[in-house]
Protein backbone atom coordinates (compact mmCIF):
# COMPACT_ATOMS: atom_id res chain seq x y z
CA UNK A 1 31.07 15.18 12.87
CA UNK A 2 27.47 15.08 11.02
CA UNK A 3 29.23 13.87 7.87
CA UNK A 4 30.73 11.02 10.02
CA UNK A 5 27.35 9.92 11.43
CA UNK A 6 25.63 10.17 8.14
CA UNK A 7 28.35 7.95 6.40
CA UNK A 8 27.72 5.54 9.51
CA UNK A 9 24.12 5.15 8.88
CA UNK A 10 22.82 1.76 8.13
CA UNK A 11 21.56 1.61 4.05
CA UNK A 12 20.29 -1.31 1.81
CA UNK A 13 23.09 -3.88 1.04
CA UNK A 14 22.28 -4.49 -1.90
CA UNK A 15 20.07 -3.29 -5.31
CA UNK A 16 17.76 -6.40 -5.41
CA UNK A 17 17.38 -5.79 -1.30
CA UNK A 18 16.04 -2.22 -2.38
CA UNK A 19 13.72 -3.68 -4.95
CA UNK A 20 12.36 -6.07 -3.29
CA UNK A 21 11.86 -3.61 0.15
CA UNK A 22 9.82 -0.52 -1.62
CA UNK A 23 8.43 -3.10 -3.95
CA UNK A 24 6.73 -4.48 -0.73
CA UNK A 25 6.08 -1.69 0.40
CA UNK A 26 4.14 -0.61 -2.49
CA UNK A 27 2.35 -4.45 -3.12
CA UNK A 28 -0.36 -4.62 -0.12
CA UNK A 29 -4.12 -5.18 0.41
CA UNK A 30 -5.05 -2.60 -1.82
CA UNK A 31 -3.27 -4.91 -5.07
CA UNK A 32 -5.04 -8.15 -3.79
CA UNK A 33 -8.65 -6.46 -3.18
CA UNK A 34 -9.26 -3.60 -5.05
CA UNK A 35 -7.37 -3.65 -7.80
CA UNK A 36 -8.92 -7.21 -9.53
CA UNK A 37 -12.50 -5.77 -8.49
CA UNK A 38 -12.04 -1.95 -10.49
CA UNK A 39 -10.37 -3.00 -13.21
CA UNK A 40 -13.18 -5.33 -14.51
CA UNK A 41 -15.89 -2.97 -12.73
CA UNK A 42 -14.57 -0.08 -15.33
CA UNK A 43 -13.86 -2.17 -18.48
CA UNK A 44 -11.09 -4.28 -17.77
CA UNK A 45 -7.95 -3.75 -20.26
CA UNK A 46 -9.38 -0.62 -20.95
CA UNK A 47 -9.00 0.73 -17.18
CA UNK A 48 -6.16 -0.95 -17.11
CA UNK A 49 -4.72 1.03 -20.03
CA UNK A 50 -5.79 4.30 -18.43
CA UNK A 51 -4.48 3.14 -15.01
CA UNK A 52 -0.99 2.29 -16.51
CA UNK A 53 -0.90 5.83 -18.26
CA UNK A 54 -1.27 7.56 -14.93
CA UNK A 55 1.27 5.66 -13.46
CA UNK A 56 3.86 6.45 -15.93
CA UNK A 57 2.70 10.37 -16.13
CA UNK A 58 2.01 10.75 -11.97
CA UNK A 59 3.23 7.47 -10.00
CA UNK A 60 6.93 6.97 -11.32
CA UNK A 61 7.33 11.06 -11.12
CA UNK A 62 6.18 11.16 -7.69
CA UNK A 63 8.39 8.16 -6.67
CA UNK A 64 11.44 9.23 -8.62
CA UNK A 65 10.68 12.59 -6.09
CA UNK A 66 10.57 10.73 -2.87
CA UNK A 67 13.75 8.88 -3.38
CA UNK A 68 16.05 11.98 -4.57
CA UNK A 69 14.78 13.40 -1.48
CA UNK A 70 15.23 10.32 1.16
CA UNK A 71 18.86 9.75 -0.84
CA UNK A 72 19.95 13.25 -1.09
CA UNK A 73 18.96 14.19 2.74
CA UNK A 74 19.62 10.70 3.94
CA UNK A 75 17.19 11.45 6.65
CA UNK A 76 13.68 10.84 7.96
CA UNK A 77 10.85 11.81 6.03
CA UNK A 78 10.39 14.75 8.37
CA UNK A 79 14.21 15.48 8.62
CA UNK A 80 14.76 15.44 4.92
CA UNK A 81 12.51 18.48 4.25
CA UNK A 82 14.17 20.25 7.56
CA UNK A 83 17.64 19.60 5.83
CA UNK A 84 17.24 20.23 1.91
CA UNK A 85 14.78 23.49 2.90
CA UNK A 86 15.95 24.82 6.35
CA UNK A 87 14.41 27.55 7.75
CA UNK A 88 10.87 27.23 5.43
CA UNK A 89 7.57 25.57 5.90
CA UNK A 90 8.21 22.14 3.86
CA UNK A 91 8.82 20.49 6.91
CA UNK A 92 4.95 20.16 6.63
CA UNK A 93 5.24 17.71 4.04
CA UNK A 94 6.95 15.79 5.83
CA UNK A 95 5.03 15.79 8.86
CA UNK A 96 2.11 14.91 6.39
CA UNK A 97 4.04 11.60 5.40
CA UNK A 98 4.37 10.83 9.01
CA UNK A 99 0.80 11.40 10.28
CA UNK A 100 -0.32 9.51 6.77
CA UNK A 101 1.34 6.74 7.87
CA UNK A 102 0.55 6.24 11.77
CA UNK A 103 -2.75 6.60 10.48
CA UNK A 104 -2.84 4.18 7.90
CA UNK A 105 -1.16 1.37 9.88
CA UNK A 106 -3.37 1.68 12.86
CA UNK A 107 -6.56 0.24 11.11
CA UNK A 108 -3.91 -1.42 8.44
CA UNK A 109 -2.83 -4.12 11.08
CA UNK A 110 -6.60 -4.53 12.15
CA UNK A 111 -7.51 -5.91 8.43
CA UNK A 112 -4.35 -7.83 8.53
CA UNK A 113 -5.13 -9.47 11.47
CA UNK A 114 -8.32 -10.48 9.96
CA UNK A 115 -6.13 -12.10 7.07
CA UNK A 116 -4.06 -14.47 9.96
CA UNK A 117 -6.86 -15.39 11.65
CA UNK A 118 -8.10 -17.09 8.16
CA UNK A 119 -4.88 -18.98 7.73
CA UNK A 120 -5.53 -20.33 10.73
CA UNK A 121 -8.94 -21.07 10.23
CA UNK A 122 -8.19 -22.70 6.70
CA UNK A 123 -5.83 -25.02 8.26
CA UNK A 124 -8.29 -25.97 10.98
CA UNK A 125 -11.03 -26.60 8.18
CA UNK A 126 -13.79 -24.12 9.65
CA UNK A 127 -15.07 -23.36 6.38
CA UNK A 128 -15.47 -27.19 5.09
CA UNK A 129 -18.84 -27.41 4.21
CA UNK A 130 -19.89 -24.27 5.32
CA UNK A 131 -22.42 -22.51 3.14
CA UNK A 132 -21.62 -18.65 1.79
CA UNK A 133 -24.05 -17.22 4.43
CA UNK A 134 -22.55 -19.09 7.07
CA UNK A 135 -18.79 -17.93 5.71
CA UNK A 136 -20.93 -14.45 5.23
CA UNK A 137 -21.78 -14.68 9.02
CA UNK A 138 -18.39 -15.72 10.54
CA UNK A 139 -16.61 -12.85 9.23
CA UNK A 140 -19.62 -10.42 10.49
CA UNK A 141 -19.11 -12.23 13.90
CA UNK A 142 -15.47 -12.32 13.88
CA UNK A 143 -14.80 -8.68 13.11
CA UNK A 144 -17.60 -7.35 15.53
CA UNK A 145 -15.66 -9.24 17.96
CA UNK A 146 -14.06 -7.62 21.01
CA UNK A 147 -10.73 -10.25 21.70
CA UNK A 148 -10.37 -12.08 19.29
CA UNK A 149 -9.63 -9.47 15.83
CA UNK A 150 -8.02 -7.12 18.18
CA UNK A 151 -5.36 -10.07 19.52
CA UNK A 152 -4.47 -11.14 16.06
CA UNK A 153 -4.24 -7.31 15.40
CA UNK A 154 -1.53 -7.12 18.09
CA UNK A 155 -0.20 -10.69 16.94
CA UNK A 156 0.45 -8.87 13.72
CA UNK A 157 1.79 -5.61 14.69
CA UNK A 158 4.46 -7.78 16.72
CA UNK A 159 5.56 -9.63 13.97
CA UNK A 160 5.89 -6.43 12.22
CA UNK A 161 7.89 -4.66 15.35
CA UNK A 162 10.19 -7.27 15.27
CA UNK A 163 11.38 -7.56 12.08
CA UNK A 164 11.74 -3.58 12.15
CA UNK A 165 13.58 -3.70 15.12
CA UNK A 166 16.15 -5.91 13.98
CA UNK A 167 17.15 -3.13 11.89
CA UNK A 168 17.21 -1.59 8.18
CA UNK A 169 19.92 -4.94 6.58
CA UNK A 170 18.95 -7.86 9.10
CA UNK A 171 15.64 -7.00 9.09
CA UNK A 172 13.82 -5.11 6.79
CA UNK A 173 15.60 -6.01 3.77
CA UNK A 174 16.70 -9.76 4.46
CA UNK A 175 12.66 -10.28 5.01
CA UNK A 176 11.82 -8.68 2.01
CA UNK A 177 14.57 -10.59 -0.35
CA UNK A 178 12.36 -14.00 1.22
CA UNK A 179 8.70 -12.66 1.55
CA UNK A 180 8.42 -10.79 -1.77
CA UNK A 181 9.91 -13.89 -3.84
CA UNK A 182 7.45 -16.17 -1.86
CA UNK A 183 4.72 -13.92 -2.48
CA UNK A 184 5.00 -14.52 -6.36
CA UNK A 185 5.34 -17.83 -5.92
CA UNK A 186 2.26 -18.48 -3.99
CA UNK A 187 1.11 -16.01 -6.96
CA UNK A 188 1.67 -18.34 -9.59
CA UNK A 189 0.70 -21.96 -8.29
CA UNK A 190 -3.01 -19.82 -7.49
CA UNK A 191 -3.15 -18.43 -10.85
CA UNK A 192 -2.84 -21.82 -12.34
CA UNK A 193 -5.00 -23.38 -10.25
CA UNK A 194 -7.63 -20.20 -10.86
CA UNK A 195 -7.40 -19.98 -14.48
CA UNK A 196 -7.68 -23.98 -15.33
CA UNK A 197 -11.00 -24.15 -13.46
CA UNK A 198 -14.04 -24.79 -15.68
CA UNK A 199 -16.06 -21.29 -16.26
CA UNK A 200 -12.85 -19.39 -15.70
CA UNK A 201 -12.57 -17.41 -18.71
CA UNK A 202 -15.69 -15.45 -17.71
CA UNK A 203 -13.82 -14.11 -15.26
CA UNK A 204 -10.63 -13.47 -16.88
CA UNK A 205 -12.88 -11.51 -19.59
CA UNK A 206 -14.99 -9.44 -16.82
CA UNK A 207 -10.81 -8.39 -15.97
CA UNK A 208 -8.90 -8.38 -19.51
CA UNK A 209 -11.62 -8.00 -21.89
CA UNK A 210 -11.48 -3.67 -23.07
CA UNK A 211 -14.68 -2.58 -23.03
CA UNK A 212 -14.20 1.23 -23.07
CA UNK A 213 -18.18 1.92 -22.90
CA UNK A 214 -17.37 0.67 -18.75
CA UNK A 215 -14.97 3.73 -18.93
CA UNK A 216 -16.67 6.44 -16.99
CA UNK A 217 -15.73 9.39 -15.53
CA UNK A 218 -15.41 7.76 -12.05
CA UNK A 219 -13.57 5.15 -13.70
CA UNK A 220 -11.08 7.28 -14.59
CA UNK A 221 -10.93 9.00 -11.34
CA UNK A 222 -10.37 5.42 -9.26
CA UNK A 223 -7.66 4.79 -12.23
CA UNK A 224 -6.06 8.01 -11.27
CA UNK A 225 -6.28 7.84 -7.36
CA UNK A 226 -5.38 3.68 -7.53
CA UNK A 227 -2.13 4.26 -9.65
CA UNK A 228 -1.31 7.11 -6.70
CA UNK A 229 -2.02 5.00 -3.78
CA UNK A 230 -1.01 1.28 -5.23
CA UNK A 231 2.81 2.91 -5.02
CA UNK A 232 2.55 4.01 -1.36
CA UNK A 233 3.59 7.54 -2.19
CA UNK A 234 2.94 10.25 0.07
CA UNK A 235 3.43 8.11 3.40
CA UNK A 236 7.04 9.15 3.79
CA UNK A 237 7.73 4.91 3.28
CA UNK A 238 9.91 5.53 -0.35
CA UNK A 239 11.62 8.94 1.43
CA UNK A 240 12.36 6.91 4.58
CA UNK A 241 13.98 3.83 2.26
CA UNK A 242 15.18 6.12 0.05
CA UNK A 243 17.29 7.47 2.06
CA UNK A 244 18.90 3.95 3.14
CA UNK A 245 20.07 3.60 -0.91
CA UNK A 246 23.52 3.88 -1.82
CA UNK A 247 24.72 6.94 -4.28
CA UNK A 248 25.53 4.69 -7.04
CA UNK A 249 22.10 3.01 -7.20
CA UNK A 250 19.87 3.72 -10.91
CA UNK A 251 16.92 5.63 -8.76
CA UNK A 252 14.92 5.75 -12.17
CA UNK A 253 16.05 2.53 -12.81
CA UNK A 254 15.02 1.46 -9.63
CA UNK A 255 11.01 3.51 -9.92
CA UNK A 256 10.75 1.29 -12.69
CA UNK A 257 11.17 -1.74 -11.38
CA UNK A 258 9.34 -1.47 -7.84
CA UNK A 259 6.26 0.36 -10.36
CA UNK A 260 6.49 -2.81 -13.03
CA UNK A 261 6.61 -5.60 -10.02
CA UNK A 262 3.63 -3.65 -8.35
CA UNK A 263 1.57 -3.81 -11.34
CA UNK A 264 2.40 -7.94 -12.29
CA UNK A 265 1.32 -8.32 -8.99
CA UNK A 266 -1.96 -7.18 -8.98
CA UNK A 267 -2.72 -8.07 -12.22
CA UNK A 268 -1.47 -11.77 -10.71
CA UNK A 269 -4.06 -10.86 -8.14
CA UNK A 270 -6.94 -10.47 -10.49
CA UNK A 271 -6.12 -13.42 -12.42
CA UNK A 272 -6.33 -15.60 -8.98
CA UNK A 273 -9.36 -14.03 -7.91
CA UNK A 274 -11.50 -13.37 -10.43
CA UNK A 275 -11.48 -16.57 -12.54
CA UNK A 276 -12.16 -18.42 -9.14
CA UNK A 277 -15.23 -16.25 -8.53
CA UNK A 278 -16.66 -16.60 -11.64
CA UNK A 279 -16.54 -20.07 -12.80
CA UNK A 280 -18.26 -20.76 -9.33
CA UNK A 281 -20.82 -18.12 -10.61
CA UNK A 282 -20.66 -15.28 -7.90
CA UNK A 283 -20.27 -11.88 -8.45
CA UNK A 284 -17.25 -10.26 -6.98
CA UNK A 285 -17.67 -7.56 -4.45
CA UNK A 286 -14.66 -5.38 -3.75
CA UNK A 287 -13.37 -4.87 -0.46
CA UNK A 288 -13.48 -7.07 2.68
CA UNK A 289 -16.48 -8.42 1.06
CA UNK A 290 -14.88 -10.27 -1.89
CA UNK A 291 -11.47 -11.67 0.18
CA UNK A 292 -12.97 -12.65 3.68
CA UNK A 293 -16.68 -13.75 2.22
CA UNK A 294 -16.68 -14.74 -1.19
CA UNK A 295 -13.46 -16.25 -1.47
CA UNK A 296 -13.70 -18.59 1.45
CA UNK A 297 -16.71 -20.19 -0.21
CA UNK A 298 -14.81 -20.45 -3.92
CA UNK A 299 -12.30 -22.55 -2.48
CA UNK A 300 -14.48 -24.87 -0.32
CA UNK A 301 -16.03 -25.74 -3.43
CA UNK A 302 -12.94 -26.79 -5.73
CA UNK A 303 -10.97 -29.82 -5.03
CA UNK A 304 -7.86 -28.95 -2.74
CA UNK A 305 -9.67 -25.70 -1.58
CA UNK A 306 -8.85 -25.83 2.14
CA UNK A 307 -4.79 -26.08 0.84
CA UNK A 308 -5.62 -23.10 -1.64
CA UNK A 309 -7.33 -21.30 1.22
CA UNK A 310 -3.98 -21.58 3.27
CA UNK A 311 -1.73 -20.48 0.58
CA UNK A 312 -4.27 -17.38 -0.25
CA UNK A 313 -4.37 -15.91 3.19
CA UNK A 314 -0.45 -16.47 3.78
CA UNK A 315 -0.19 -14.67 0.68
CA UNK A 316 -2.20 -11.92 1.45
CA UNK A 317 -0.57 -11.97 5.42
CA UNK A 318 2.41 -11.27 3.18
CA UNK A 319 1.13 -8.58 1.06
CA UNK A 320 0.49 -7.01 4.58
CA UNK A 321 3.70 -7.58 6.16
CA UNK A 322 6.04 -6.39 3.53
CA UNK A 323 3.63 -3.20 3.77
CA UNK A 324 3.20 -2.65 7.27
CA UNK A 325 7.25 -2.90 7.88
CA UNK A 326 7.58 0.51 5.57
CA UNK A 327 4.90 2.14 7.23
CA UNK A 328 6.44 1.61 10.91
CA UNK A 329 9.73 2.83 9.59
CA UNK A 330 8.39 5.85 8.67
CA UNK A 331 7.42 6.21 12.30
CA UNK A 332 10.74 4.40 14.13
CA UNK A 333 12.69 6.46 11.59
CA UNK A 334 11.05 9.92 12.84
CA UNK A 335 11.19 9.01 16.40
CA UNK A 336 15.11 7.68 16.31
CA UNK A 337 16.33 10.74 14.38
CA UNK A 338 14.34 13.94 15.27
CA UNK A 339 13.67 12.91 19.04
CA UNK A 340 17.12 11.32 19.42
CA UNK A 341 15.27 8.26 21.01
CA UNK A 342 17.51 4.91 20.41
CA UNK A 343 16.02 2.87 18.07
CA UNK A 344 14.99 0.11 19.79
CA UNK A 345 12.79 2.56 22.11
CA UNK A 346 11.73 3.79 19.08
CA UNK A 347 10.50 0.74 17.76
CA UNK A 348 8.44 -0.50 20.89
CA UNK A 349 7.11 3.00 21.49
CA UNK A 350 5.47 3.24 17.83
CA UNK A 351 4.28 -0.38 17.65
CA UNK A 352 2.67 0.25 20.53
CA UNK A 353 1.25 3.45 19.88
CA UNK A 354 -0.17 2.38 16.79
CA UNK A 355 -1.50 -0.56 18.31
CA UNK A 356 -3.63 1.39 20.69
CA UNK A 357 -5.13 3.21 18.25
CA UNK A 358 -5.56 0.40 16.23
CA UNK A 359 -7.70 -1.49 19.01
CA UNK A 360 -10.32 1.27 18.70
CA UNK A 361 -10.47 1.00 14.81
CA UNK A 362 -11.21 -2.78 15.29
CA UNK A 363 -13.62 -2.18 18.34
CA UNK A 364 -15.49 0.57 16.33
CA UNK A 365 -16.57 -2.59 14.69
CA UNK A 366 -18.08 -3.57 17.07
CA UNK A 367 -19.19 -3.03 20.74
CA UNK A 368 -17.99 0.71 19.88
CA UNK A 369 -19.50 1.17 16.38
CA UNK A 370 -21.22 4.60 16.09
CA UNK A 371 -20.21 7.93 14.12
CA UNK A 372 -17.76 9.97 14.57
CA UNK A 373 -17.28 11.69 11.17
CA UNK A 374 -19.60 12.21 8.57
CA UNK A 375 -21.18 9.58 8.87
CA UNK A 376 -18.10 7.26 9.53
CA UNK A 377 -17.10 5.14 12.84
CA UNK A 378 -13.44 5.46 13.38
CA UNK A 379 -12.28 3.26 11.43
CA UNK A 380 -13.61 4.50 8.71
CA UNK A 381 -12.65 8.00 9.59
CA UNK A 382 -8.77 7.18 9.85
CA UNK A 383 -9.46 5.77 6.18
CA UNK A 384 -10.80 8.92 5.18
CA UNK A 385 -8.30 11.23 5.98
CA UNK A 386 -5.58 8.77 5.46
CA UNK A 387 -6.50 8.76 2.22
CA UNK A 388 -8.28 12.03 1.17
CA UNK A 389 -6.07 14.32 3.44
CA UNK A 390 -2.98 13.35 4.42
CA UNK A 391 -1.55 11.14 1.20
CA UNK A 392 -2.93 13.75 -1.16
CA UNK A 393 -1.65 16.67 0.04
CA UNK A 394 1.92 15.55 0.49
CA UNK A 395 2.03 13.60 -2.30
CA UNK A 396 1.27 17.12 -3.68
CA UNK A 397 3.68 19.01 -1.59
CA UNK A 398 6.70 16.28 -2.97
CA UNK A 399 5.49 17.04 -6.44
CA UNK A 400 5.98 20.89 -6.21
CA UNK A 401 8.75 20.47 -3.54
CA UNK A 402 10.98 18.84 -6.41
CA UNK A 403 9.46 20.99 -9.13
CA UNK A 404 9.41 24.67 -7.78
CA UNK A 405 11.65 24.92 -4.73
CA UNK A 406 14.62 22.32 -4.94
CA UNK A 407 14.66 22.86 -8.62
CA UNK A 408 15.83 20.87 -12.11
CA UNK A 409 19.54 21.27 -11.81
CA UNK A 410 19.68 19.50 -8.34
CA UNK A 411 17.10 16.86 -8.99
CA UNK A 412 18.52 15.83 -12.20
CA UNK A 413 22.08 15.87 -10.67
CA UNK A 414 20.76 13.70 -7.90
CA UNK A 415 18.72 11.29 -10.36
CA UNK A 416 21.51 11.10 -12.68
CA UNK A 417 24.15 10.61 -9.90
CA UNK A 418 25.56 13.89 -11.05
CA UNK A 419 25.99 12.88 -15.01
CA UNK A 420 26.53 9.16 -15.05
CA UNK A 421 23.49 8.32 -16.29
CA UNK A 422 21.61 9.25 -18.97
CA UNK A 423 18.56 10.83 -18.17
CA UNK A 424 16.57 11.44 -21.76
CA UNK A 425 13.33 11.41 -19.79
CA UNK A 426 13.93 13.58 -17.23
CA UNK A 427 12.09 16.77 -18.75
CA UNK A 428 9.11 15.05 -19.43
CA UNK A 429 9.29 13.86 -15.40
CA UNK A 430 9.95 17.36 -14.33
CA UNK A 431 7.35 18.92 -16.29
CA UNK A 432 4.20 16.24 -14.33
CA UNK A 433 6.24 16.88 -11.16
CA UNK A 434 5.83 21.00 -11.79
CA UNK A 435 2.51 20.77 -13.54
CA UNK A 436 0.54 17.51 -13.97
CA UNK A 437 0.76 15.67 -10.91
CA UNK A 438 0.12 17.65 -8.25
CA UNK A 439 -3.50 19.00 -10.19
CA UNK A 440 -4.48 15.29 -10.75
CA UNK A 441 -3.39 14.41 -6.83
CA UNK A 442 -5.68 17.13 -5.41
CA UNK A 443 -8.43 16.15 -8.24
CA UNK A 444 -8.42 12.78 -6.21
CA UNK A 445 -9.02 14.46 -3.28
CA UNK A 446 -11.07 16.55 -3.43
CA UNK A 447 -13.05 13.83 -5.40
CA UNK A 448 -12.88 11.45 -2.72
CA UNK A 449 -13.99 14.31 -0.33
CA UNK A 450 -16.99 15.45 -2.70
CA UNK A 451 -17.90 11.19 -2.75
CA UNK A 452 -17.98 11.16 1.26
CA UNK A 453 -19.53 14.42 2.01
CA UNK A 454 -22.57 13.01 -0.63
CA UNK A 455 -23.31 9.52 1.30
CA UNK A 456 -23.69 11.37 3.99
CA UNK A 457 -26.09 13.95 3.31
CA UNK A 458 -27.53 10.99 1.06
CA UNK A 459 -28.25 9.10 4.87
CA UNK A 460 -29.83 12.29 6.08
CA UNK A 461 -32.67 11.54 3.44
């Protein structure tokens, strides 16, 4: 009877549906943001060698994990350690991948929100003539706000219920076959435009140009924890759509792909952003800083900017989306399965979960901004453990999962669907997924830990 139900459950229909889901799961804010901002912060081509290295020796591995795992169980992220380890403690990493990504999409939709209240802002023309310390000052009035951010927060997380709610084919996946195409299209016409401006190359130098003498030591560290966290492993988001991909799909095949459209995407990123900024002579600022303050004031100032403004923020409301969709899945997925709760229940009960914590990460930037954490308001503090607890450590735990407990024989017959295809690299993957990657993982967090734990007894003089 379990066989039966399994064999009934709802998969991807098709390989370039699966691409083009975890590959939007994996492309979000993080690609648009951070990624232009490092890379030319740590010597440009030469991070970006380093940061390409870690993602073949730690990022495919890891993701290569999470979908034998999702595929083989054809569960939840939670369920799938409960079935391929019964009776054992692994159900923790699951419950990691969970928590990781409630977390992560409560103060995920906030910032996203932020990002569709600046489409509609661009199309209204509120930053026409506007100087930067005016754009400077919206955005530190707008997100201090106590309506307005947290109703496009909720405007977002309902676009996001409903297209998870109409289910794993008509929703998820027929979105992501229009959004993620779209995406690289708006990708292109704003590369073009960035790139032909006059002054440009500076900026395409501060991003392309090696300079290995940028290289430090926390260079390498962000190069490490970015090619971890640009993938979205550890959430329990390529476990949860892993386990909606048929048994004759290439998996490694598959890694490759989503890991090679992630990185042309943020590399697209940095050539739209970057250029831009510098041939108007700023200085780019990473975060929330560069895309909802500097950026605004680039385009004002090049002919066309409020229709490159537009395009920009739709883009990066896509970048969001095709994001935030995996990470609620994780959750509807959980809730549908483990709690036997239908999946429309499901759905509403999450979104709205999540939104209600979310309200308090966006008012925390405001009207209820004060600490809560080391230092942190609670925004800040989901961040933090998000991304220096809860990723980490079952990113970790899928690493040694696949490498000490479910072992080589069933991986590779899982990876290879059982000796069809050649798998010449799968030593060297098993070896980082017993050894390598679950060392560098904790390195990042306990570096990011070591980071926090100093600004804050920096503050305390």
């Amino acid at each position: 009877m379990s066989e039966l139900k399994e064999n009934k459950r709802t998969g991807f229909s098709s390989k370039f549906g699966v691409i083009a889901a975890a590959a939007g799961s994996a492309v979000g804010l993080g690609n648009i943001w951070k990624f232009p901002y490092i890379t030319g912060q740590y010597g440009g081509a030469a991070f970006l060698f380093v940061y390409l290295a870690f993602i073949l020796a730690i990022g495919l591995p890891v993701m290569m994990s999470e979908f034998v795992i999702g595929r083989k169980a054809k569960r939840n992220a939670f369920g799938a350690f409960r079935k391929l380890a019964p009776k054992s403690v692994w159900f923790v990493t699951g419950f990691l991948g969970v928590g990781a990504a409630y977390l992560i999409l409560s103060f995920y939709g906030v910032v996203a929100g932020w990002a569709m209240d600046y489409v509609a802002e661009s199309v209204k023309g509120t930053f026409v003539g506007k100087t930067p310390q005016e754009i400077s000052a919206y955005f530190n009035h707008f997100s201090s706000q106590s309506l307005n951010p947290v109703l496009w927060q909720l405007a977002f997380m309902v676009l996001t219920a409903v297209i998870v709610l109409m289910g794993i084919q008509k929703g998820i996946e027929r979105y992501s076959k229009v959004l993620m195409p779209l995406l690289v299209v708006l990708l292109v016409i704003l590369v073009f435009r960035s790139v032909t401006l006059p002054g440009a190359m500076k900026g395409i130098e501060f991003f392309l140009n090696p300079d290995f003498s940028k290289l430090t030591w926390d260079g390498v560290l962000n190069a490490l924890g970015h090619a971890f966290f640009s993938l979205s492993l550890g959430m329990g988001t390529l476990i949860t759509y892993g386990s909606y991909i048929d048994k004759k799909n290439n998996l490694g095949k598959t890694a490759l792909q989503v890991t090679i459209a992630d990185t042309v995407i943020a590399i697209l990123a940095g050539l739209v952003i970057l250029p831009a900024v510098f041939a108007f002579d700023l200085k780019p600022g990473a975060g929330a800083g560069l895309v909802f303050k500097t950026l605004p004031n680039v385009f004002m100032q090049m002919p066309g900017g409020s229709i490159f403004s537009v395009m920009f923020f739709i883009l990066l409301t896509i970048a969001a989306l095709t994001s935030s969709i995996s990470i609620l899945e994780v959750v509807v997925a959980f809730l549908s399965e483990e709690l036997k709760i239908s999946r429309r229940v499901s759905v509403v009960l999450a979104a709205v979960s999540i939104s209600f914590v979310g309200i308090f990460c966006s008012l925390s930037l405001g009207d209820m901004d004060g600490e809560v954490f080391l230092g942190m308001n609670f925004f800040d503090t989901l961040d933090f453990f998000a991304a220096n607890i809860f990723l980490p450590f079952g990113g970790a735990l899928i690493s040694l999962f696949i490498g000490w407990k479910y072992g080589y024989k069933k991986a590779k017959a899982e990876l290879s669907n059982h000796g069809k295809i050649n798998l010449w690299y799968f030593d060297a993957i098993y070896f980082s997924l017993k050894y390598i990657a679950p060392i560098a993982i904790m390195i990042v967090s306990v570096y990011g830990i070591y980071e926090q734990v100093q600004k804050y007894l920096t503050t305390l003089g």
